[in-house]
Protein backbone atom coordinates (compact mmCIF):
# COMPACT_ATOMS: atom_id res chain seq x y z
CA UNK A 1 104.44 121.80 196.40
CA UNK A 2 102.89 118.32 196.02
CA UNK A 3 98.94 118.33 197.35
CA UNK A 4 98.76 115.90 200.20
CA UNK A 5 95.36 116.14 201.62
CA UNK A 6 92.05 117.32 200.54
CA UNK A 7 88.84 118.20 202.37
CA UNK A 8 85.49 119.07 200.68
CA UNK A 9 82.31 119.47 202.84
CA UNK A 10 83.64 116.52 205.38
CA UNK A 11 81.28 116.33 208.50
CA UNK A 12 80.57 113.70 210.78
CA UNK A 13 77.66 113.13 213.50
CA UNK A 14 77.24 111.00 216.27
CA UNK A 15 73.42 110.30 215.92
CA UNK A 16 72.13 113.60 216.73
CA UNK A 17 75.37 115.24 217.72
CA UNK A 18 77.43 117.34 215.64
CA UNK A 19 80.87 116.09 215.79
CA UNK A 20 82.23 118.67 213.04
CA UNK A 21 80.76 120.11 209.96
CA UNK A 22 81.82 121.19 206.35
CA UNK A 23 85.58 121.04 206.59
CA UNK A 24 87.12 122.10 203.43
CA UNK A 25 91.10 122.73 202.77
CA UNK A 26 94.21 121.58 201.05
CA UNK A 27 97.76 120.40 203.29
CA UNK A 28 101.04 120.58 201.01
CA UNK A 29 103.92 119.14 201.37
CA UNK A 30 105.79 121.25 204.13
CA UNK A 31 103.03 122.39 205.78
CA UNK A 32 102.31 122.01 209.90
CA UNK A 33 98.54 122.63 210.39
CA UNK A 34 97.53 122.84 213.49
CA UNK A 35 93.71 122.15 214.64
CA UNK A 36 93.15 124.53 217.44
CA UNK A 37 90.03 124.77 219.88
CA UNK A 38 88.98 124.02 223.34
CA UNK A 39 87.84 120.76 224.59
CA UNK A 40 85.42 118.93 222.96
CA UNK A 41 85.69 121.27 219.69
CA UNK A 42 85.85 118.41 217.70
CA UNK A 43 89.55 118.24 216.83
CA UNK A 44 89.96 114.57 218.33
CA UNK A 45 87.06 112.86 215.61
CA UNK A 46 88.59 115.06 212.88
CA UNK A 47 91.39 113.47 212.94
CA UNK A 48 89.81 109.98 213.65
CA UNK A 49 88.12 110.39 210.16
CA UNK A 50 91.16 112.00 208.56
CA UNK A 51 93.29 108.56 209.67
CA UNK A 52 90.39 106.52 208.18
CA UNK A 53 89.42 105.00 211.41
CA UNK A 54 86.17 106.56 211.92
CA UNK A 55 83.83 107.23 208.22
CA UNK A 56 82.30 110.61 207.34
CA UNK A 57 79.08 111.54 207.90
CA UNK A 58 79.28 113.37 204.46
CA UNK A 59 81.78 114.85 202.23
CA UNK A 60 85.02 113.90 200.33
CA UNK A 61 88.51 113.79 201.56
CA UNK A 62 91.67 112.81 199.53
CA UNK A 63 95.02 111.52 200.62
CA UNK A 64 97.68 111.77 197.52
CA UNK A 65 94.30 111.99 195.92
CA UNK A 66 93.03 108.80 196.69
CA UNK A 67 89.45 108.81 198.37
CA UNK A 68 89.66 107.51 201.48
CA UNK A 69 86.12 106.18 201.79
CA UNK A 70 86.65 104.50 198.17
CA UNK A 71 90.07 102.97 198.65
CA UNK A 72 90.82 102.80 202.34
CA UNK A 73 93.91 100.49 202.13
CA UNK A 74 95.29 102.58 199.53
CA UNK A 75 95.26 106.00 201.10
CA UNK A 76 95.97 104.34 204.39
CA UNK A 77 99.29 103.56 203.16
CA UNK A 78 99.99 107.39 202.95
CA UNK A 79 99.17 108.25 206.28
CA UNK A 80 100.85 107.84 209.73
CA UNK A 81 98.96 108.47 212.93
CA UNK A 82 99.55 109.03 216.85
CA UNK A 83 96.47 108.49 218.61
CA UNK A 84 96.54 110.87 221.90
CA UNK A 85 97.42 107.95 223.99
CA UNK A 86 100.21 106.11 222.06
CA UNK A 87 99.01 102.52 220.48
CA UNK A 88 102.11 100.71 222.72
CA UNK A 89 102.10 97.06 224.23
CA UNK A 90 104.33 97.14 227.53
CA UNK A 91 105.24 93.43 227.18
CA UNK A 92 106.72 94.41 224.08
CA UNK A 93 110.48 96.08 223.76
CA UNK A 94 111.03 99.18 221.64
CA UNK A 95 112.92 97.37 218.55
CA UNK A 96 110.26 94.34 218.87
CA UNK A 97 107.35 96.64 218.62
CA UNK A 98 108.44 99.36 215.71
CA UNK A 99 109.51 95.55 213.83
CA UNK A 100 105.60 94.60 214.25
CA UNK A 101 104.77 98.24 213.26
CA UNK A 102 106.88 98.30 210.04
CA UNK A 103 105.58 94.79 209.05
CA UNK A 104 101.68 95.82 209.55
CA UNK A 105 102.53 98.48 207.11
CA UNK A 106 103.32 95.86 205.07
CA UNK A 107 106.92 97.21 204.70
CA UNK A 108 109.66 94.33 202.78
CA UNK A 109 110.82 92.37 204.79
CA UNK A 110 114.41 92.99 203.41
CA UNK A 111 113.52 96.46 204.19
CA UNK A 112 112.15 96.30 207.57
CA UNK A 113 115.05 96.57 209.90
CA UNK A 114 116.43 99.60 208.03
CA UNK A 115 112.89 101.20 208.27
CA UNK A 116 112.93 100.90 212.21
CA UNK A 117 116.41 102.03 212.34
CA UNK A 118 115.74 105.43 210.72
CA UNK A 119 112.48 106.07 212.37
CA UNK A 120 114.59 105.24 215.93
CA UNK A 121 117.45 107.77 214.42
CA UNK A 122 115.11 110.33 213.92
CA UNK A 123 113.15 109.92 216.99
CA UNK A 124 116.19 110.09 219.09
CA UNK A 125 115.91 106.27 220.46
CA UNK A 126 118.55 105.11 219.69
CA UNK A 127 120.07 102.62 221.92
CA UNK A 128 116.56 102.04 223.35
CA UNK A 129 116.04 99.44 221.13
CA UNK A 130 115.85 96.48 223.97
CA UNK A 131 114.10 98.44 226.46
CA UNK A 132 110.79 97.32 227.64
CA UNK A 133 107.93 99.62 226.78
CA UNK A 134 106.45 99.45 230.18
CA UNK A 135 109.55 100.97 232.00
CA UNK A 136 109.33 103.96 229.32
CA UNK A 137 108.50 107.71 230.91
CA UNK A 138 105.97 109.48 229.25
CA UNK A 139 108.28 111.19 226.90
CA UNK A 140 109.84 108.30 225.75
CA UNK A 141 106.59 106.97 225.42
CA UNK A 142 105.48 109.62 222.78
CA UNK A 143 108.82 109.06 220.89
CA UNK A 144 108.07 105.74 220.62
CA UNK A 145 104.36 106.64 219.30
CA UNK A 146 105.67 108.77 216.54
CA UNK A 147 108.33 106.30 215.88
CA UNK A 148 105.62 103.62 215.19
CA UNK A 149 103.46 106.66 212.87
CA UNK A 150 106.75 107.26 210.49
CA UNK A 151 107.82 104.06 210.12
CA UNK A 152 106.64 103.40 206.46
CA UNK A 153 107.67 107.26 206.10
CA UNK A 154 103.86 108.68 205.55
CA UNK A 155 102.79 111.56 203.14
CA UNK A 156 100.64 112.80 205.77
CA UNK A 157 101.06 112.49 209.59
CA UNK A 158 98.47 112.74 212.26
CA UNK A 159 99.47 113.65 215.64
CA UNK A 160 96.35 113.90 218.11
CA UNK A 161 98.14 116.58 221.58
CA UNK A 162 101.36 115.18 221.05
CA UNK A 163 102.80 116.97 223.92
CA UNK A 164 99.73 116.67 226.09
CA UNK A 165 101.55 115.85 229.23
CA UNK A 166 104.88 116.38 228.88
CA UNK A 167 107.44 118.34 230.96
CA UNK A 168 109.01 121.60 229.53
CA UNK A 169 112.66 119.46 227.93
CA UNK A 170 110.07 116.83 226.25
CA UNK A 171 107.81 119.51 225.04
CA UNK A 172 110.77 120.73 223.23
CA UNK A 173 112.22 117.46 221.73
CA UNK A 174 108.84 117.07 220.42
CA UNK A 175 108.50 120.32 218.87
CA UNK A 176 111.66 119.97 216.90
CA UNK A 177 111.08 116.12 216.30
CA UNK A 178 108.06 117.90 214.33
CA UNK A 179 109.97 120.45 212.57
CA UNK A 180 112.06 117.93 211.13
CA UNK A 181 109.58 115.49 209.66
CA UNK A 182 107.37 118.49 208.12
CA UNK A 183 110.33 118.68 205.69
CA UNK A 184 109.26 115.71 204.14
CA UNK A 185 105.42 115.35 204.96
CA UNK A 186 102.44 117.54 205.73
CA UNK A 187 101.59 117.04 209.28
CA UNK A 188 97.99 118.08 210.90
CA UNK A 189 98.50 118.56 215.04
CA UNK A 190 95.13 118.79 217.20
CA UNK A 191 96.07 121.07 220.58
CA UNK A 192 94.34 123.20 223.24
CA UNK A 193 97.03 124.56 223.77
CA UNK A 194 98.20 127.93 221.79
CA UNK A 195 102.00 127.90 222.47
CA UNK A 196 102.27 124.61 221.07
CA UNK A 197 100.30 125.52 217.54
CA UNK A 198 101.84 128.95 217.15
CA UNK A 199 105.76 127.25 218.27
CA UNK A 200 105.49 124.64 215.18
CA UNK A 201 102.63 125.20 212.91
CA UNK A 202 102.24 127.13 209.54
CA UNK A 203 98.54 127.46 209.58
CA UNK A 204 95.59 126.84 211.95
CA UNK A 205 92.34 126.72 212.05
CA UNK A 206 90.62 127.27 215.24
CA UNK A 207 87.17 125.15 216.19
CA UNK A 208 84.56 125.74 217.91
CA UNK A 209 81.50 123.71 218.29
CA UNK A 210 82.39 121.37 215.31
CA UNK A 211 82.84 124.16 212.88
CA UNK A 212 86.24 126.47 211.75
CA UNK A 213 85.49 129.33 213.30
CA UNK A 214 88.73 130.86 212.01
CA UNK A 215 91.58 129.88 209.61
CA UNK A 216 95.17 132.09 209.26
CA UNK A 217 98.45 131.42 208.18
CA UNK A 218 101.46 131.60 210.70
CA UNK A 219 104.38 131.58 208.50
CA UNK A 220 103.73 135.16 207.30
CA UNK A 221 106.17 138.06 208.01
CA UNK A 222 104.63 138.94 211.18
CA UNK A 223 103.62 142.57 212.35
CA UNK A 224 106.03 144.76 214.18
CA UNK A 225 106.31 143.61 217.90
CA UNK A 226 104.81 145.55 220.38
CA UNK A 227 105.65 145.98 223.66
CA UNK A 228 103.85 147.25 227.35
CA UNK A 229 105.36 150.40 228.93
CA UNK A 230 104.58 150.91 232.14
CA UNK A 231 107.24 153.86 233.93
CA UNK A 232 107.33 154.57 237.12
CA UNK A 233 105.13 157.44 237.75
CA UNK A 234 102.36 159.19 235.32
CA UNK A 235 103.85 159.34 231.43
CA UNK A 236 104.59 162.37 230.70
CA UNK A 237 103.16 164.26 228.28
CA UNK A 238 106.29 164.13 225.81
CA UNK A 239 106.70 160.53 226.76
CA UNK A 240 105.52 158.83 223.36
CA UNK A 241 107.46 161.22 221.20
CA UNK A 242 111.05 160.64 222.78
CA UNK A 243 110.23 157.02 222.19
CA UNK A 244 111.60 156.78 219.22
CA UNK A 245 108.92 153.67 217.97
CA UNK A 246 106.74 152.99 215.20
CA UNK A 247 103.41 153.65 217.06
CA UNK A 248 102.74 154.41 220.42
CA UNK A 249 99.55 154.48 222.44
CA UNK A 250 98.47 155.85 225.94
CA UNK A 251 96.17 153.00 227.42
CA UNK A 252 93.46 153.86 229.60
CA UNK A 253 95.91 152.30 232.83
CA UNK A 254 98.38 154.93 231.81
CA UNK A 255 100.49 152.40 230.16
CA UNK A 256 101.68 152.42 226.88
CA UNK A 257 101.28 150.23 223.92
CA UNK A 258 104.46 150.38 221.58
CA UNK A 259 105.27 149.27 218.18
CA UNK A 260 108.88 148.89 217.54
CA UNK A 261 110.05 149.94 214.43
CA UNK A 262 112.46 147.10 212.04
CA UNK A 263 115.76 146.23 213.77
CA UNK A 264 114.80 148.07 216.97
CA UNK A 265 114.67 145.83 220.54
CA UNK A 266 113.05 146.16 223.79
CA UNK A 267 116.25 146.95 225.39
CA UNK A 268 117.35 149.70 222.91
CA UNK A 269 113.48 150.69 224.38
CA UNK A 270 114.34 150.23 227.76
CA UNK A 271 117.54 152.71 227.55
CA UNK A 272 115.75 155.33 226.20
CA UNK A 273 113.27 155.19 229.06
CA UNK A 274 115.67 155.32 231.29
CA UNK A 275 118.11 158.25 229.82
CA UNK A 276 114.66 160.67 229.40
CA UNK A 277 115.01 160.10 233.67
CA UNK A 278 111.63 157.83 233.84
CA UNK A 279 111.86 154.75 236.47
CA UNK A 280 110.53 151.49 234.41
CA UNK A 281 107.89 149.63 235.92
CA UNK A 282 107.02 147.30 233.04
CA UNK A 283 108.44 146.44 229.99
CA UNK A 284 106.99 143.18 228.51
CA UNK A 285 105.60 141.81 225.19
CA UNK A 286 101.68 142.30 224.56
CA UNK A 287 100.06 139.03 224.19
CA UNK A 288 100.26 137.25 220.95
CA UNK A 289 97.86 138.22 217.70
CA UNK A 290 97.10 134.10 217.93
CA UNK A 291 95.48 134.45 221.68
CA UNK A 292 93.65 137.36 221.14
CA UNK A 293 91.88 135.98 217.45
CA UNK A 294 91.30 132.75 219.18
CA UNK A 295 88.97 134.33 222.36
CA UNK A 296 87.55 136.34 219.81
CA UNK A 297 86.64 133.81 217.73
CA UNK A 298 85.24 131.55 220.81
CA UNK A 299 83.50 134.66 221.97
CA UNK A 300 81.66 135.41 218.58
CA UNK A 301 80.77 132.00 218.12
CA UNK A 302 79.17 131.68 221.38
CA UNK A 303 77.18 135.08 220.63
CA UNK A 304 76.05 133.75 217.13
C-alpha cells in the first residue's frame, strides 16, 4: 500500500494552550482512521493543521511525502477537506458551486465538467445539479460538502464529524459514501461519537487532552462475541455447563457473561436456555471492546 500521510512529533499551541502534542503515524492507501475523543480533545485543530490551514507548532508532516510546511501548494493538491460546517454559498446552485470548486483546484478546464459529474455520481446528487444550496436539508448539505472535498479526487481526505447532525437514513448514506471513497484514498474522520468510528474506520486513536491516549486497529478478526444472560430466576448451579459456549462467567448480579464459540448465535443460545426449562430475562450483547478502552483511557488520563 502506497504511504499517504506522515506524522512525526506534530504539535500545535495556542499561546499557552496545548492544542495537541507529538502526533506521530503513517495513513495508507485504504485506510479509515478515525480521531476519537470528547470535546475539546483536540481532534478539530488536528485536522486544521493536517489540511494545511492552520501551521504546526513543531514537528513534520508529509502528504505523498511532500512537507506541508515546505511546499504548501504542492501537498495541498493531495488533500480534500470537509470542514465541520460545510464551506457552501446559498446563492450558489449545486452544479455552479462544485464548477467553482473543481476550478480552485485548478482542475482543466476541458476536464472540469466531467470532474463535477463523478464527484455528484458518487455523492448521490445527481439531478440536484440546479438546486439552490440554500433550500438544501442538512444531509444534502453534507453531500454537497464532500462533493466539493473529492472533486480533484484527493490522496487524502479530511472529514471534520461528518455526520454530526444527521438523522439515522443520512447517517447511513454517509457511512457508506465513506466506505466507498476509502477504496481509493486514505481518509482521517474526527468524531465523539463511538458508533460512527467503530461503523467505518480501520484504526483510531483516541485523544484526550491534546495527546493519543490510545491507538488500535479495528479491522482485526475480532474476539468471540459475548453475550448477557440474565434467566428468570437464580442460575442454577449447572447453568454455565449446559451452555454449551466458549466461556462463561457468573457476574456478581447473578447474570452471566458468555462467550460464544465460532459459528454459534445468540439464538442457538437462547434455545438452549429455554429447553434446560429456565425463563429468559435478558439476552443482549455486552458493550463493545471500543467503549470500554475509550472510558478507560479518559479515566487513566484524568488520574495521570
Amino acid at each position: 500500500m502506497d504511504e499517504l500521510l506522515s506524522l512525526r512529533a506534530l504539535t500545535r499551541r495556542f499561546g499557552e494552550r496545548l492544542a495537541f502534542v507529538g502526533l506521530d503515524l503513517e495513513l495508507m492507501r485504504g485506510e479509515v482512521l478515525g480521531l476519537l475523543g470528547a470535546n475539546g480533545a483536540g481532534k478539530t485543530s488536528c485536522l486544521r493543521v493536517l489540511s494545511g490551514n492552520l501551521a504546526p507548532s513543531s514537528g513534520e508532516a508529509r502528504v505523498c511525502g511532500i512537507d506541508l510546511a515546505r511546499s504548501p501548494l504542492k501537498a495541498k493538491r493531495h488533500i480534500g477537506y470537509l470542514p465541520e460546517r460545510p464551506p457552501l454559498y446559498p446563492d450558489m446552485r449545486v452544479g455552479e458551486y462544485l464548477t467553482y470548486c473543481a476550478r480552485l483546484h485548478r482542475i482543466p478546464e476541458v476536464r472540469v465538467a466531467g470532474a463535477v459529474a463523478r464527484a455528484m455520481q458518487r455523492c448521490g446528487l445527481e439531478g440536484a445539479e440546479r438546486r439552490p444550496l440554500a433550500t438544501l436539508s442538512k444531509g444534502w448539505r453534507q453531500r454537497v460538502g464532500i462533493a466539493q472535498a473529492i472533486v480533484h479526487e484527493p490522496d487524502l481526505l479530511l472529514l471534520d464529524e461528518p455526520t454530526d447532525g444527521l438523522d439515522p437514513v443520512q447517517i447511513r448514506a454517509v457511512r457508506d459514501l465513506i466506505r466507498a471513497l476509502s477504496a481509493h484514498c486514505a481518509i482521517v474522520l474526527s468524531s465523539h461519537l463511538l458508533p460512527e468510528v467503530q461503523a467505518v474506520c480501520s484504526r483510531v486513536l483516541i485523544m484526550s487532552q491534546g495527546r493519543v491516549v490510545h491507538e488500535a486497529r479495528l479491522d482485526v478478526e475480532p474476539a468471540a462475541p459475548r453475550y448477557r444472560l440474565r434467566t428468570a430466576g437464580p442460575a442454577p448451579p449447572g447453568l454455565v455447563g449446559a451452555l454449551g459456549a466458549e466461556s462463561a462467567e457468573v457476574l456478581p448480579d447473578g447474570s452471566v457473561l458468555v462467550a460464544l464459540r465460532a459459528g454459534d448465535s445468540p439464538a442457538a443460545l437462547a434455545e438452549r436456555v429455554m429447553a434446560a426449562g429456565l425463563g429468559l430475562a435478558e439476552l443482549s450483547p455486552e458493550r463493545g471492546d471500543l467503549e470500554a478502552v475509550f472510558f478507560a483511557a479518559l479515566a487513566g488520563e484524568q488520574a495521570a
